[in-house]
PDB file of N, CA and C in Angstrom:
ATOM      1  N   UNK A   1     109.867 120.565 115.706  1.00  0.00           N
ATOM      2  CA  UNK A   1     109.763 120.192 114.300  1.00  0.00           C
ATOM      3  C   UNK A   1     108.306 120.014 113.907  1.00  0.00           C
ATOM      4  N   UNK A   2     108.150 120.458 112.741  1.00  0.00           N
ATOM      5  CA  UNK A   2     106.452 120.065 111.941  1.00  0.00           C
ATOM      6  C   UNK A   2     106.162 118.848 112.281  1.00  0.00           C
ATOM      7  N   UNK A   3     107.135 117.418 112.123  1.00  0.00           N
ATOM      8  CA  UNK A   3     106.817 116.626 111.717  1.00  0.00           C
ATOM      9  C   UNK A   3     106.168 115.602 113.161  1.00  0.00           C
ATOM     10  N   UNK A   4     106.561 116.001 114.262  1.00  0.00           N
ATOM     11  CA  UNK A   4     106.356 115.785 115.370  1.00  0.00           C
ATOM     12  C   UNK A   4     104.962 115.587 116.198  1.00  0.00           C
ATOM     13  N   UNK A   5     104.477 115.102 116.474  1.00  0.00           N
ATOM     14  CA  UNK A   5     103.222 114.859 116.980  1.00  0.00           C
ATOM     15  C   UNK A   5     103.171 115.295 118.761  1.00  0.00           C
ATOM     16  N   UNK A   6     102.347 116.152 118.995  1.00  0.00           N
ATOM     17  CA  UNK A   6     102.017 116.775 120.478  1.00  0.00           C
ATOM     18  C   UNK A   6     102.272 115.267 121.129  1.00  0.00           C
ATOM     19  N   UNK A   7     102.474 115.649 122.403  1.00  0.00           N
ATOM     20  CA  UNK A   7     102.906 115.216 123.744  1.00  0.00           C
ATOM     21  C   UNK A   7     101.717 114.216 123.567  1.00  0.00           C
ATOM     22  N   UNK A   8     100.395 114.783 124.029  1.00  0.00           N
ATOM     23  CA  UNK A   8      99.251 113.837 124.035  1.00  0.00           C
ATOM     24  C   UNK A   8      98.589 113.106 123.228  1.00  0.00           C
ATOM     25  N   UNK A   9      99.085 113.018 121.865  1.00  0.00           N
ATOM     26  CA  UNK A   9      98.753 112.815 120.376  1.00  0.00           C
ATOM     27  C   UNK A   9      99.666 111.789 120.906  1.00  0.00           C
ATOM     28  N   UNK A  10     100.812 111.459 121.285  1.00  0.00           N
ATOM     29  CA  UNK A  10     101.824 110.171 121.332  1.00  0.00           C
ATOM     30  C   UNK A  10     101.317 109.667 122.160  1.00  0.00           C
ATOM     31  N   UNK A  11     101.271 110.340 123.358  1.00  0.00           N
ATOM     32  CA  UNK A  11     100.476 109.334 124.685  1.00  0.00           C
ATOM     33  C   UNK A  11      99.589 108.327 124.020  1.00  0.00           C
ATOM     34  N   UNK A  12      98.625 108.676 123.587  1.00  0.00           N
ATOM     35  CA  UNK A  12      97.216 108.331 123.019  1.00  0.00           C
ATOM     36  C   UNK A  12      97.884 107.237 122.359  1.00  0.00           C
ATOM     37  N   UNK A  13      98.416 107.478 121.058  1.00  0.00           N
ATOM     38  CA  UNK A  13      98.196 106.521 120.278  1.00  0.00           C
ATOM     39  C   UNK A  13      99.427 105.184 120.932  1.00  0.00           C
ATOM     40  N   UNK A  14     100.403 105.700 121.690  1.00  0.00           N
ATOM     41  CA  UNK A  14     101.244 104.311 122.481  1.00  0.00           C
ATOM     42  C   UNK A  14      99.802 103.810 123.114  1.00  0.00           C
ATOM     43  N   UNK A  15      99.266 104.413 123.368  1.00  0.00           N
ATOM     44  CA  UNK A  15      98.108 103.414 124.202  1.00  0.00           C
ATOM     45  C   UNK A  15      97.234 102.928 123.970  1.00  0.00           C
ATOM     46  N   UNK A  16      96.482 103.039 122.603  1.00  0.00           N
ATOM     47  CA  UNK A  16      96.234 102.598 121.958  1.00  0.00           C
ATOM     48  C   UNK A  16      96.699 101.376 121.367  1.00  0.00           C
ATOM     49  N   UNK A  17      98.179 101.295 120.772  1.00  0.00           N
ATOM     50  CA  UNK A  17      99.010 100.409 120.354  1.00  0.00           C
ATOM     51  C   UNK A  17      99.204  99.518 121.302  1.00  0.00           C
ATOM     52  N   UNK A  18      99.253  99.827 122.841  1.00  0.00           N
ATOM     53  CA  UNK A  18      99.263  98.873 123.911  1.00  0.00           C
ATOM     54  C   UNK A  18      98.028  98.018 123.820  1.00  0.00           C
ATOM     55  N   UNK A  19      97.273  98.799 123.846  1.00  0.00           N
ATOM     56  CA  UNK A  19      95.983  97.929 124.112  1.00  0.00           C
ATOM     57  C   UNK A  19      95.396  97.530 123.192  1.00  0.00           C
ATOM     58  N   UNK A  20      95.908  97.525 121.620  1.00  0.00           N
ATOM     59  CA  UNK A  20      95.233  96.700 120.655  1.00  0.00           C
ATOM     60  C   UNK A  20      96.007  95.674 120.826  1.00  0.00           C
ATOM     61  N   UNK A  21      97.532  95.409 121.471  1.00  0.00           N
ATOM     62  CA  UNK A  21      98.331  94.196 121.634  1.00  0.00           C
ATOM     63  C   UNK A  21      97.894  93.099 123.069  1.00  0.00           C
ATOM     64  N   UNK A  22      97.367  93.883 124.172  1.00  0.00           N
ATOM     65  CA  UNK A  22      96.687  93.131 124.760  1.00  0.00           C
ATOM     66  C   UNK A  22      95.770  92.308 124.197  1.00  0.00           C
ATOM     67  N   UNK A  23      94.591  93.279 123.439  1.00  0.00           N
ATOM     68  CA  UNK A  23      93.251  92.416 122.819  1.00  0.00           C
ATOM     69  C   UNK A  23      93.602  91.202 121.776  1.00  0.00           C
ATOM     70  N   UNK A  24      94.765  91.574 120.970  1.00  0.00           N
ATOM     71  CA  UNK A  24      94.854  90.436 120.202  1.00  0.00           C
ATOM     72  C   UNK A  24      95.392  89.441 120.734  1.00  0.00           C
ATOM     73  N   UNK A  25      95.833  89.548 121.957  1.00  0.00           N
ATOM     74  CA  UNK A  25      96.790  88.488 122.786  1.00  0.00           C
ATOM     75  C   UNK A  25      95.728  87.837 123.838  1.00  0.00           C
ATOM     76  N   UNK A  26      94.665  88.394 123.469  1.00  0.00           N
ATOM     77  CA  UNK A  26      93.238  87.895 124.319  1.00  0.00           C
ATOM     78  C   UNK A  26      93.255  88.664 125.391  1.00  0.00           C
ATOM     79  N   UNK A  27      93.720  89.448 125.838  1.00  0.00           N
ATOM     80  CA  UNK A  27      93.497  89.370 127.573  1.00  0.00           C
ATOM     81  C   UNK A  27      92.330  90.697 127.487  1.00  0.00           C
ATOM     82  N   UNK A  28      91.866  91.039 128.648  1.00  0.00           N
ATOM     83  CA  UNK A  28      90.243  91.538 128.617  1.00  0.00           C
ATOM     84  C   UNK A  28      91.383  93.246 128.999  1.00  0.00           C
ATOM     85  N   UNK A  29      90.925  93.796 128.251  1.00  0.00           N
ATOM     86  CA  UNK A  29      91.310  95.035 128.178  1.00  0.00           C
ATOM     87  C   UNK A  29      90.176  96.320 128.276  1.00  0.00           C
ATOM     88  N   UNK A  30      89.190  95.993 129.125  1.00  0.00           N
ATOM     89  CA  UNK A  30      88.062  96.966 129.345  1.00  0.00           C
ATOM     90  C   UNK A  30      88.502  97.260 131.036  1.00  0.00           C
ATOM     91  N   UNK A  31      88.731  96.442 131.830  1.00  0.00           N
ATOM     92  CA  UNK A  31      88.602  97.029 132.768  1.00  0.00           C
ATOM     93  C   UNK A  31      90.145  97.547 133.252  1.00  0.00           C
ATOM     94  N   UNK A  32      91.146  97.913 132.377  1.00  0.00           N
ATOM     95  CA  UNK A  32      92.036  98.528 132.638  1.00  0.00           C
ATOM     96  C   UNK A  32      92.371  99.964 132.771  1.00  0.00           C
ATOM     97  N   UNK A  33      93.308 100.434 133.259  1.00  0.00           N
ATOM     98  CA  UNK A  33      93.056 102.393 133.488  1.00  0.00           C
ATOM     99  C   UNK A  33      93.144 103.261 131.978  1.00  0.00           C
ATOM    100  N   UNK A  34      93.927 102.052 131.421  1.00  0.00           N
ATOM    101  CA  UNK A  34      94.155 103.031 130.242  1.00  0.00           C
ATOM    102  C   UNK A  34      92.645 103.517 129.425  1.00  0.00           C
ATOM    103  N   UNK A  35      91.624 102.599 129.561  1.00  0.00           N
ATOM    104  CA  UNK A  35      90.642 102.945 129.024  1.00  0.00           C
ATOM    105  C   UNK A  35      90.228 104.194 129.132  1.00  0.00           C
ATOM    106  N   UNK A  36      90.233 104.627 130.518  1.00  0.00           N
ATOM    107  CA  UNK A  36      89.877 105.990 131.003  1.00  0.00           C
ATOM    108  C   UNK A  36      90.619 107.540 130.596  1.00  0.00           C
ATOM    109  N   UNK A  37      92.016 106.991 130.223  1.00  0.00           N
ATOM    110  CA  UNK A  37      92.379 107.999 129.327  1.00  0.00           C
ATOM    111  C   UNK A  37      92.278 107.740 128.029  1.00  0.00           C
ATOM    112  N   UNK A  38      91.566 106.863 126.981  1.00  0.00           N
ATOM    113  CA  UNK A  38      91.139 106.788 126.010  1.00  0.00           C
ATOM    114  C   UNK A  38      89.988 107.662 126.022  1.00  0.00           C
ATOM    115  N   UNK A  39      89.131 107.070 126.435  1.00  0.00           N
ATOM    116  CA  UNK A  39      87.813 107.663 126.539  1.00  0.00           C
ATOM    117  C   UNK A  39      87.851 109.580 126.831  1.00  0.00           C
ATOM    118  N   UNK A  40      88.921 110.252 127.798  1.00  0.00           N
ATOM    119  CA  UNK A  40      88.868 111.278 128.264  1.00  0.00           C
ATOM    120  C   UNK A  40      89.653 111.918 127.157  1.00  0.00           C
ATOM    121  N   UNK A  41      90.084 111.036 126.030  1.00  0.00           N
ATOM    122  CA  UNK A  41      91.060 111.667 124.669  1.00  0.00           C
ATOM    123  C   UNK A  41      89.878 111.817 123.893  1.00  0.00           C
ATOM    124  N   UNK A  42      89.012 110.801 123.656  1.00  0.00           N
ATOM    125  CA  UNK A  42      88.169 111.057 122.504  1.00  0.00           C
ATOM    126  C   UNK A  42      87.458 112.591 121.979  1.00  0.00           C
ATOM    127  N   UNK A  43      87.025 113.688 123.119  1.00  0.00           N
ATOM    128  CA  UNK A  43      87.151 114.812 122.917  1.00  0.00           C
ATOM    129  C   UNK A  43      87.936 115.618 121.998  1.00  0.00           C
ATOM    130  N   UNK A  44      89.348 115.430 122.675  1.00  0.00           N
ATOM    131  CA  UNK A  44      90.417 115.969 121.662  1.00  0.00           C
ATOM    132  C   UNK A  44      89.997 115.405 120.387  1.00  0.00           C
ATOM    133  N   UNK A  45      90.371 114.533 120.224  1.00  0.00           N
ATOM    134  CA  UNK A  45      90.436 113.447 118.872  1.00  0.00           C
ATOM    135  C   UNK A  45      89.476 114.307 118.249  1.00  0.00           C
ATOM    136  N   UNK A  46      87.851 114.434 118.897  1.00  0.00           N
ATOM    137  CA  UNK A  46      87.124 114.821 117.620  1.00  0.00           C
ATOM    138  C   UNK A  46      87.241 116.212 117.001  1.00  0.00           C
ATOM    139  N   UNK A  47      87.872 116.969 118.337  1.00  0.00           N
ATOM    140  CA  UNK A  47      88.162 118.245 117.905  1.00  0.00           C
ATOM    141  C   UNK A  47      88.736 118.239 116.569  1.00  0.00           C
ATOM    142  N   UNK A  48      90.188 117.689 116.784  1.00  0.00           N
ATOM    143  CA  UNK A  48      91.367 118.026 115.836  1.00  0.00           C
ATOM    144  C   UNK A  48      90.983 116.997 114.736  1.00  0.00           C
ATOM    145  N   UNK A  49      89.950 116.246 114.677  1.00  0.00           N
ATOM    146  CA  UNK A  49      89.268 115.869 113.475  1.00  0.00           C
ATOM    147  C   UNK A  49      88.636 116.773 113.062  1.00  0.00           C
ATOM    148  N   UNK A  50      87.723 117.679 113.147  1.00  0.00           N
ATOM    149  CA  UNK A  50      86.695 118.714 113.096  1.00  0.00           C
ATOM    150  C   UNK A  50      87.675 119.790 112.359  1.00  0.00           C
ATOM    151  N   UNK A  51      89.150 120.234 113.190  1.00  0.00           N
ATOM    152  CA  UNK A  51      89.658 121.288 112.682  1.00  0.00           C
ATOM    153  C   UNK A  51      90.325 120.811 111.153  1.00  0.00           C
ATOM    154  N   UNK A  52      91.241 119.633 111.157  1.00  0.00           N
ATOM    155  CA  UNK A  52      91.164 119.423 110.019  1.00  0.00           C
ATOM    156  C   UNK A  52      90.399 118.855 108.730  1.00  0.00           C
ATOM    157  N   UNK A  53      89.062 118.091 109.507  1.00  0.00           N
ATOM    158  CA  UNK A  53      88.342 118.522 108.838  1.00  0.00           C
ATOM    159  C   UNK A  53      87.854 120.018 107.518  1.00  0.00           C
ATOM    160  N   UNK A  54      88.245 120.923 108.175  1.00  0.00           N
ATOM    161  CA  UNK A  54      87.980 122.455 107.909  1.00  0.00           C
ATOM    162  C   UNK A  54      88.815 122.798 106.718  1.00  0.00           C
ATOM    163  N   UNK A  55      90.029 122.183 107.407  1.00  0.00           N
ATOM    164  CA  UNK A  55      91.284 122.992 106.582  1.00  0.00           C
ATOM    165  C   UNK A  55      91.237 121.563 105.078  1.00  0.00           C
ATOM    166  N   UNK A  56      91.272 120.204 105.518  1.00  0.00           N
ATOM    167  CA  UNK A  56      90.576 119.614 104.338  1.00  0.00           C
ATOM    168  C   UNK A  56      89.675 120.624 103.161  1.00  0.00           C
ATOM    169  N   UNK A  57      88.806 120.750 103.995  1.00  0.00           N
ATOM    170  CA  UNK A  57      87.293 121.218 102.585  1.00  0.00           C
ATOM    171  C   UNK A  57      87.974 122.948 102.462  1.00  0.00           C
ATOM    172  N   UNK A  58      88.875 123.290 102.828  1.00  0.00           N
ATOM    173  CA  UNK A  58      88.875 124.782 102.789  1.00  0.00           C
ATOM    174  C   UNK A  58      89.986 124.673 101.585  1.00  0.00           C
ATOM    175  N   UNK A  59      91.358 123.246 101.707  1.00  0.00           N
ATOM    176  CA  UNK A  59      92.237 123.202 100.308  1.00  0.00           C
ATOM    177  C   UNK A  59      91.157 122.479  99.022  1.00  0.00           C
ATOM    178  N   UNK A  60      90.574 121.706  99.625  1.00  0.00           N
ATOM    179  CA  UNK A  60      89.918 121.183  98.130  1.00  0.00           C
ATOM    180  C   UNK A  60      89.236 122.194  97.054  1.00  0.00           C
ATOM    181  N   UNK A  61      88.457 123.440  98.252  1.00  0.00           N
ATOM    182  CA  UNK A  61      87.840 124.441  97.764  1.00  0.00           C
ATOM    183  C   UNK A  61      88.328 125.455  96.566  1.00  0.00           C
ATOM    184  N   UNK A  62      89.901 125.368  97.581  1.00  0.00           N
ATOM    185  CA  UNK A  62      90.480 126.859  96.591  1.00  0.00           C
ATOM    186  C   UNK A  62      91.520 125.978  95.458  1.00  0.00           C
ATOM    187  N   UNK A  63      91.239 124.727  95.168  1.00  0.00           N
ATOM    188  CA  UNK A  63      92.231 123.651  94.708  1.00  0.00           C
ATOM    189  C   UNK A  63      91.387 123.060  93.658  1.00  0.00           C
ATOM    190  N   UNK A  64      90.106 123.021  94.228  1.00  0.00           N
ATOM    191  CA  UNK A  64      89.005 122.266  93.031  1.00  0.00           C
ATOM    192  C   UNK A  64      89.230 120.764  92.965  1.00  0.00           C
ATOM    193  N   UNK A  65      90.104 120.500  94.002  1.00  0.00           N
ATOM    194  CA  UNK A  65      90.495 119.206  94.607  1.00  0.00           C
ATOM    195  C   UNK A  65      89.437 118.298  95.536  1.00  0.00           C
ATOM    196  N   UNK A  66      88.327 117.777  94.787  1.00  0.00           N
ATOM    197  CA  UNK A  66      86.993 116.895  94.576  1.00  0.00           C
ATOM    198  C   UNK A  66      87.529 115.518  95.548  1.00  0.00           C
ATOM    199  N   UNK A  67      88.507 115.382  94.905  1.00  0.00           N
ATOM    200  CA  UNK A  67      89.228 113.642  95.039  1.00  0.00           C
ATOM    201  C   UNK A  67      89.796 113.909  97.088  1.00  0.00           C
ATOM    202  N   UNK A  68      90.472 115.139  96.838  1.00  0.00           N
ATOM    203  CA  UNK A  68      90.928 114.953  98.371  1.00  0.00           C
ATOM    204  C   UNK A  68      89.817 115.012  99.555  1.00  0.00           C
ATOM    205  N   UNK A  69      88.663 115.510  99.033  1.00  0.00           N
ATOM    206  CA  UNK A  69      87.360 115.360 100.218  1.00  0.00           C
ATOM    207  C   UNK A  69      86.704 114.171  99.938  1.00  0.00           C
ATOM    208  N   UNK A  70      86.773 113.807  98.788  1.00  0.00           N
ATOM    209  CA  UNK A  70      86.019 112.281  98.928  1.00  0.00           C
ATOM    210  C   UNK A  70      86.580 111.490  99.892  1.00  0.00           C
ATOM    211  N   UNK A  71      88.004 111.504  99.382  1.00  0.00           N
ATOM    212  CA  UNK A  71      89.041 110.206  99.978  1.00  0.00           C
ATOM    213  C   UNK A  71      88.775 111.266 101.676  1.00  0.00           C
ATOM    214  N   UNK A  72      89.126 111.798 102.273  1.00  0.00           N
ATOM    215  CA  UNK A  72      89.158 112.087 103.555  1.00  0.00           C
ATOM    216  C   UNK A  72      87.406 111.513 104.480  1.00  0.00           C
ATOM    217  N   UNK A  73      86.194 111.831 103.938  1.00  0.00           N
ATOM    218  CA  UNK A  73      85.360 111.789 103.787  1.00  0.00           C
ATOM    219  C   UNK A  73      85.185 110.092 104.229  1.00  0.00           C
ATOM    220  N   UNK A  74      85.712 109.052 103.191  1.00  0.00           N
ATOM    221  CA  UNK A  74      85.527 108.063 103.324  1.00  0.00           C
ATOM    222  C   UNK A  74      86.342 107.214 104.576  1.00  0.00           C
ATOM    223  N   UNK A  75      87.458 107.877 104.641  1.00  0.00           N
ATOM    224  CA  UNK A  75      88.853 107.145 105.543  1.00  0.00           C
ATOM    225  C   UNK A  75      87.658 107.444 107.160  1.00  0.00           C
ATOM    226  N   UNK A  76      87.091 108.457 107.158  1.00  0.00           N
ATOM    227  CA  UNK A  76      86.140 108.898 108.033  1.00  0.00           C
ATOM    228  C   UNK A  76      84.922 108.495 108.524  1.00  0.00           C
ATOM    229  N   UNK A  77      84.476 108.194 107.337  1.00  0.00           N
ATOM    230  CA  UNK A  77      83.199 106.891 107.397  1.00  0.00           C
ATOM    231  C   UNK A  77      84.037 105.609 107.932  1.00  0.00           C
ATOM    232  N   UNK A  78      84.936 105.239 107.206  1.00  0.00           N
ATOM    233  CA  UNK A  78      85.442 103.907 107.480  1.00  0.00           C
ATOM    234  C   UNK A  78      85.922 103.897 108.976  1.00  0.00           C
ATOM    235  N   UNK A  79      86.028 104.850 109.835  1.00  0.00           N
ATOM    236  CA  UNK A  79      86.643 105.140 110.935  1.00  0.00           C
ATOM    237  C   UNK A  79      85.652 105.335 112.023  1.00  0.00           C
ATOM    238  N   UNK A  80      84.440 105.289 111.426  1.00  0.00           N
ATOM    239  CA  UNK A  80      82.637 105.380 112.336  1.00  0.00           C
ATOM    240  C   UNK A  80      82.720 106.834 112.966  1.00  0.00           C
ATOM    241  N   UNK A  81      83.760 107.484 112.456  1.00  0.00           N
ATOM    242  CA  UNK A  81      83.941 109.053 112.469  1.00  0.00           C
ATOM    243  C   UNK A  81      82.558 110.103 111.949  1.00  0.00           C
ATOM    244  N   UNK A  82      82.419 109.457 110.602  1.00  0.00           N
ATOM    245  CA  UNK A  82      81.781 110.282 109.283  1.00  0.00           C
ATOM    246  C   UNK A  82      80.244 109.398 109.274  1.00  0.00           C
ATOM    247  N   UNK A  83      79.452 110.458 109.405  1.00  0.00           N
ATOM    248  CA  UNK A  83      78.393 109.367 108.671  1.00  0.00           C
ATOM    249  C   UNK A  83      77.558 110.147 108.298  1.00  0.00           C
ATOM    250  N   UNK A  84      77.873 111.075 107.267  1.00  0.00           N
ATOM    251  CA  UNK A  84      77.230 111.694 106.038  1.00  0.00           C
ATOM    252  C   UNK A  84      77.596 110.910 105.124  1.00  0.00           C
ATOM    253  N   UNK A  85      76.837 110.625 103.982  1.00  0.00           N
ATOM    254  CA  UNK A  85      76.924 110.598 102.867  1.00  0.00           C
ATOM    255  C   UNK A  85      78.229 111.704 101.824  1.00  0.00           C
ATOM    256  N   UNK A  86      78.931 110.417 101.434  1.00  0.00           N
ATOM    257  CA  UNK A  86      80.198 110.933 100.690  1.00  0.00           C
ATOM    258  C   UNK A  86      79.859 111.772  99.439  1.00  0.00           C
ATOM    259  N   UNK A  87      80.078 113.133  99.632  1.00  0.00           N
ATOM    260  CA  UNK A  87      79.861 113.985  98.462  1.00  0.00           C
ATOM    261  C   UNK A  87      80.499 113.918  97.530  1.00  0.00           C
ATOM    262  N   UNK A  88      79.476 113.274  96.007  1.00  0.00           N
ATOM    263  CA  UNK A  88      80.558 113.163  95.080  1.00  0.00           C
ATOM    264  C   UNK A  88      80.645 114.852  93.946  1.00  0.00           C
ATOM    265  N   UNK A  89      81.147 114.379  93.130  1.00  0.00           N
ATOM    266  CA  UNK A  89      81.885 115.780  92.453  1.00  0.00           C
ATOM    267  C   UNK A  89      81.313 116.849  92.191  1.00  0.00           C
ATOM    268  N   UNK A  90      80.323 116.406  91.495  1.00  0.00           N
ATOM    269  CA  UNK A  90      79.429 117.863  90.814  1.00  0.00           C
ATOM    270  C   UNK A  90      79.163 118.377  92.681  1.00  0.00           C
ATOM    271  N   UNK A  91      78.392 118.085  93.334  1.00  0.00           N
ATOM    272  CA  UNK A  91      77.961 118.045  94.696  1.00  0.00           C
ATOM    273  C   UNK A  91      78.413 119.074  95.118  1.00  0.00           C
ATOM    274  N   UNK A  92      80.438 119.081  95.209  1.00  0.00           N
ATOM    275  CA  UNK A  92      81.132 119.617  95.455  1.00  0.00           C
ATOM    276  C   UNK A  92      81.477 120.456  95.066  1.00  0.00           C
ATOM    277  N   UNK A  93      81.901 120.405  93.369  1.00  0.00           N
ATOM    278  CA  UNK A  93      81.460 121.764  92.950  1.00  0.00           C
ATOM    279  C   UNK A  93      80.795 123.011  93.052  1.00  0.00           C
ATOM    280  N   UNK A  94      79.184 122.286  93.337  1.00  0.00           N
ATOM    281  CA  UNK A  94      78.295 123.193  93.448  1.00  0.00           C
ATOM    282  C   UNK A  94      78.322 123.951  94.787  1.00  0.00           C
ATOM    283  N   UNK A  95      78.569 123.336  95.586  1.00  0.00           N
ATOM    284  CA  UNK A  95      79.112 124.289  96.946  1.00  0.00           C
ATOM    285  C   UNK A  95      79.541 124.873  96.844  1.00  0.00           C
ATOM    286  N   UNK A  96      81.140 124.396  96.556  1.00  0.00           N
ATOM    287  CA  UNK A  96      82.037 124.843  96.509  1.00  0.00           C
ATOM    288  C   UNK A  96      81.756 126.330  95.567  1.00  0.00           C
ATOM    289  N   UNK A  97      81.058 126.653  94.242  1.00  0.00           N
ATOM    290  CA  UNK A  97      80.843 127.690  93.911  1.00  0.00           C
ATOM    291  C   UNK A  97      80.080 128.508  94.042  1.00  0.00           C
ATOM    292  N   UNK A  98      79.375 128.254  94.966  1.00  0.00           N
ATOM    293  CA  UNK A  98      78.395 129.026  95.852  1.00  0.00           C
ATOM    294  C   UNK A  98      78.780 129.400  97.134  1.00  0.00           C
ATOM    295  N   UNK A  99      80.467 128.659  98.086  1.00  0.00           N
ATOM    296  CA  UNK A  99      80.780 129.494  98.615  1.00  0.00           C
ATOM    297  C   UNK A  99      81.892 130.613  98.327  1.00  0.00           C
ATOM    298  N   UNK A 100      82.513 130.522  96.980  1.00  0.00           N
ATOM    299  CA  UNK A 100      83.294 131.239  96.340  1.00  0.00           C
ATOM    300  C   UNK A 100      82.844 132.446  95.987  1.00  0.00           C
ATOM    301  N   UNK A 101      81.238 132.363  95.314  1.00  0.00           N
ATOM    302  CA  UNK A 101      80.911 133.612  95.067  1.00  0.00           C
ATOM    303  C   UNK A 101      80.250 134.468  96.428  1.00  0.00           C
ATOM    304  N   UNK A 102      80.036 133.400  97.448  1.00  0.00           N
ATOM    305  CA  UNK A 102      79.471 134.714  98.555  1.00  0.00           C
ATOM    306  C   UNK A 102      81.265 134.941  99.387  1.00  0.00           C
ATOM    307  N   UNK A 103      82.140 134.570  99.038  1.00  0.00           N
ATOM    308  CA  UNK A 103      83.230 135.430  99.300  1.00  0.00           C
ATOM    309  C   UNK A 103      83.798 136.517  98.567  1.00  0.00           C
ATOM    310  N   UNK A 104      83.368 135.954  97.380  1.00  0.00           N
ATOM    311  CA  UNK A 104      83.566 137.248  96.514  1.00  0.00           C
ATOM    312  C   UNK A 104      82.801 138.300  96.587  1.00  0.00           C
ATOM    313  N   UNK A 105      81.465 138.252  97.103  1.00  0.00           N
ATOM    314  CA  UNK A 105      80.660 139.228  97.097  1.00  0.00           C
ATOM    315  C   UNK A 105      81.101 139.936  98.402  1.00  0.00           C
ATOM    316  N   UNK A 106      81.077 139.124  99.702  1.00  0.00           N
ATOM    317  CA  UNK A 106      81.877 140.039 100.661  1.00  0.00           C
ATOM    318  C   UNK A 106      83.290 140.215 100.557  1.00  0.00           C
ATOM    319  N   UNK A 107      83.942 140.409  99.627  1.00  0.00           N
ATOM    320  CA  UNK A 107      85.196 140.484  99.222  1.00  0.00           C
ATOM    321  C   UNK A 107      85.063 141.939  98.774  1.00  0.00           C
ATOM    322  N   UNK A 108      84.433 142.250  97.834  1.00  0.00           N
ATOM    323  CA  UNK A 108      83.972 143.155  96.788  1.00  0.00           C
ATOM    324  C   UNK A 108      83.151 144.194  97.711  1.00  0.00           C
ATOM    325  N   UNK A 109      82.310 143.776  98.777  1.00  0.00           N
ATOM    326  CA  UNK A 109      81.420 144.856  99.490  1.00  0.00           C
ATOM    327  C   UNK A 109      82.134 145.843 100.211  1.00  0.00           C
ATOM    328  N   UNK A 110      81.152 146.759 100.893  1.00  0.00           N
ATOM    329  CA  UNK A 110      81.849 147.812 101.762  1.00  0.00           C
ATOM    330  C   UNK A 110      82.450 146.737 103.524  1.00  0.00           C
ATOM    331  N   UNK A 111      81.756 145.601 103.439  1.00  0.00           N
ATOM    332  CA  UNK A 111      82.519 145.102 104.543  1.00  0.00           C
ATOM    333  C   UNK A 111      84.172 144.853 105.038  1.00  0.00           C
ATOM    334  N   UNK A 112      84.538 146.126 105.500  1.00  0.00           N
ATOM    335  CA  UNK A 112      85.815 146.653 105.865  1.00  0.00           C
ATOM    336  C   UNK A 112      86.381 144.959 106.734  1.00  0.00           C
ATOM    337  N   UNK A 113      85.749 144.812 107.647  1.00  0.00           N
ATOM    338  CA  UNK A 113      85.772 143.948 108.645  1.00  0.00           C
ATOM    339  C   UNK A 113      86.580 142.708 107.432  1.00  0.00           C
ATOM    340  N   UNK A 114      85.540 142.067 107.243  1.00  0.00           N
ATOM    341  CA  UNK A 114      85.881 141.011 106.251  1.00  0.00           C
ATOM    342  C   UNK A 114      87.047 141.041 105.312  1.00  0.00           C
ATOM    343  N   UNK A 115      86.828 142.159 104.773  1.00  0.00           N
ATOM    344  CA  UNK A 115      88.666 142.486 104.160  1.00  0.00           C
ATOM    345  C   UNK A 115      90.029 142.512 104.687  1.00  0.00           C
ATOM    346  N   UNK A 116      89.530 143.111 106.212  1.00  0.00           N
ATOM    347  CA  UNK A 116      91.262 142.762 106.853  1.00  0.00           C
ATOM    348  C   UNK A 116      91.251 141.387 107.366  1.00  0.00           C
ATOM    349  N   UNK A 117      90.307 140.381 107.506  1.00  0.00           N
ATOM    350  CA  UNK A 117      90.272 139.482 107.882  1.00  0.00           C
ATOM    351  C   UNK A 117      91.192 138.212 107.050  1.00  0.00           C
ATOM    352  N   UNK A 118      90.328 139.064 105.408  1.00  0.00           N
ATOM    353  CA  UNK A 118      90.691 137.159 104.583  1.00  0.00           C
ATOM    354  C   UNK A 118      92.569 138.211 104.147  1.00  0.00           C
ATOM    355  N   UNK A 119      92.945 139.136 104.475  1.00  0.00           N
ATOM    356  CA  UNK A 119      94.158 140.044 103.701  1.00  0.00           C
ATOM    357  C   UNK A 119      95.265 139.657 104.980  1.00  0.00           C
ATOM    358  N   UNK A 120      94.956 139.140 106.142  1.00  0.00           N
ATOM    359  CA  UNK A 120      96.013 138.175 107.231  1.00  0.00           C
ATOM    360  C   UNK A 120      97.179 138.033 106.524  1.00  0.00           C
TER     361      UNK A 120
END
């Protein structure tokens, strides 16, 4: 099912959930094993932050949807994830239509390549 979260995406976050219930219950939760598969997740984590990252700024782009990269942007900062400066609208715009028209221009060119690419 879509709605389902990978095998190691559950691992992670039960263990997580374990061990934020230790810490609030006081007990010293650094020198336990689970740390070590925290730490050996954080990789993943930033990946599949990074990828949706992508697919984020790639719907706001073709959406003109300003508000959904701010708000992602910030949940990201707030998460010690992000630490660019939150692009506000015009900002975005202006990218955003400067990478529209160099797709259009390789859209429009003899670059064969590029055409069967974005036509998937």
């Amino acid at each position: 099912m879509i709605d389902e979260e990978p095998a190691g995406k559950q691992d992670l976050m039960s263990i997580l959930k374990t061990l934020a219930g230790y810490y609030n219950a006081g007990i010293n939760i650094y020198s336990l094993p689970e740390i070590k598969t925290v730490k050996s997740s954080s990789t993943n984590v930033s990946n599949e932050i990074q990828k949706y990252s992508n697919l984020i700024w790639e719907i706001g782009k073709h959406t003109a949807d300003t508000e959904l990269v701010q708000i992602f942007q910030l949940k990201l900062k707030q998460a010690g994830v992000f630490s660019d400066e939150i692009l506000s609208a015009d900002k975005l715009e202006a990218i955003w239509q400067s990478e529209l028209a160099s797709e259009e221009d390789k859209y429009f060119s003899d670059d064969e390549q590029y055409k069967r690419q974005i036509n998937k």
